[in-house]
Every structure is written in C-alpha cells, then in structure tokens.
Protein backbone atom coordinates (compact mmCIF):
# COMPACT_ATOMS: atom_id res chain seq x y z
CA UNK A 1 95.88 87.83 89.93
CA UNK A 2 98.02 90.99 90.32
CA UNK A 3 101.13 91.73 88.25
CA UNK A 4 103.60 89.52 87.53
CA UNK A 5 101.62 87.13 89.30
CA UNK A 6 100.46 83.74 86.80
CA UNK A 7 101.80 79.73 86.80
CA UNK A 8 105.27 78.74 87.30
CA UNK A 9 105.29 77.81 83.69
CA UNK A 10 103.73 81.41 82.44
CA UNK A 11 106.71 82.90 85.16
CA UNK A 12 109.17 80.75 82.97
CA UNK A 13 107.92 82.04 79.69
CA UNK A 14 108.29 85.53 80.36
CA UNK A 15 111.65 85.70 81.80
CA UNK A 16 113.00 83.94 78.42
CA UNK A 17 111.04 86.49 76.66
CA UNK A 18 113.32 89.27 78.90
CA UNK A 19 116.36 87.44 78.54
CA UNK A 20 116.01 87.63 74.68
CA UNK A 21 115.53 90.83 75.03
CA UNK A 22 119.14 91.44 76.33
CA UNK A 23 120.90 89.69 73.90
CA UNK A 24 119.04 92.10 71.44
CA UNK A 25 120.11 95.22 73.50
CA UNK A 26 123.53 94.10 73.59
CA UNK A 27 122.78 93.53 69.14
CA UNK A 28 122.12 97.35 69.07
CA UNK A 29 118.44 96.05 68.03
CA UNK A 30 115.49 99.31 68.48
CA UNK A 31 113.29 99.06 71.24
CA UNK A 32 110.42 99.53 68.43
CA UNK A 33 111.73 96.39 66.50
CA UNK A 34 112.20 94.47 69.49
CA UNK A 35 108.67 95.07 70.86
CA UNK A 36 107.09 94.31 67.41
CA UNK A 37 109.22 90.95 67.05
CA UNK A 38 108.10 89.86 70.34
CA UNK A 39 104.76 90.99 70.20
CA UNK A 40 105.19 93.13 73.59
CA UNK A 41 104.18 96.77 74.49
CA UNK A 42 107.87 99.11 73.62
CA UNK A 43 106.83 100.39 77.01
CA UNK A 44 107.69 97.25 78.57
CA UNK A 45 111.03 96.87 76.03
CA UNK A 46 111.87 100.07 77.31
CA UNK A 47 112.04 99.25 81.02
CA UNK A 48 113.77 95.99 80.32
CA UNK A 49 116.39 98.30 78.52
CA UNK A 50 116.32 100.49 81.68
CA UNK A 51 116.53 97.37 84.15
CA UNK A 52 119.24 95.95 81.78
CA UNK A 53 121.47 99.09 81.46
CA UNK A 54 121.21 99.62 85.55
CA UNK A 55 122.07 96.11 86.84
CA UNK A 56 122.96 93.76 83.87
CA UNK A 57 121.19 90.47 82.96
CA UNK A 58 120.44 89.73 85.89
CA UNK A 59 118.01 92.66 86.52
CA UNK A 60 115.75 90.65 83.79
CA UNK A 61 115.44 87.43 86.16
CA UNK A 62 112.56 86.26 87.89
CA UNK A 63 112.38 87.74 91.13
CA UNK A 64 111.10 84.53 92.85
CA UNK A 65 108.81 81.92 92.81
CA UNK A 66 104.74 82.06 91.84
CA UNK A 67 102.96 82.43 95.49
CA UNK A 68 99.55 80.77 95.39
C-alpha cells in the first residue's frame, strides 16, 4: 500500500486523529505535547500545523475515498 493509502475505516481514524489536532492548535497546545498525546511523529504534528495555518480545518480532511 502506498501512503495514505489503508481501509475506509483506517482513512476514518486518521482524519479524527487530524481534526483533534486542530482543536489543539487553536488551544495553543505544543506540537511536542500534541505528538506525545497522540502517539504520532511531531513531524507529522508539524505539517498538520502547517496544513492548518495555510487553509483552515479543512486542509486536515480526507482528500477522498480509499481506491482499491
């Protein structure tokens, strides 16, 4: 599978895991404390903050359904 690629449900999971991550940002939370909380890389935090500051929300969305 390449990136980003998994099921619909695994597609689901991570874009609530990016959407909490906005309400954080908005918080003032750390990218460090963020990343430990949710058990991700800060690397990835840190282009979700990027994403987020760029386009809003809805830059943390699913970009479309799983292809098989």
């Amino acid at each position: 599978m390449g990136r980003g690629a998994g099921t619909p449900a695994e597609q689901e999971r991570r874009e609530r895991l990016r959407l909490q991550t906005a309400e954080r940002f908005e918080g003032g939370e750390s990218t460090r404390d963020i990343a430990r909380d949710l058990r991700v890389s800060e690397r990835s935090v840190g282009r979700w903050r990027a994403a987020w500051q760029r386009s809003g929300i809805q830059a943390l969305r699913s970009q479309g359904p799983v292809l098989a």
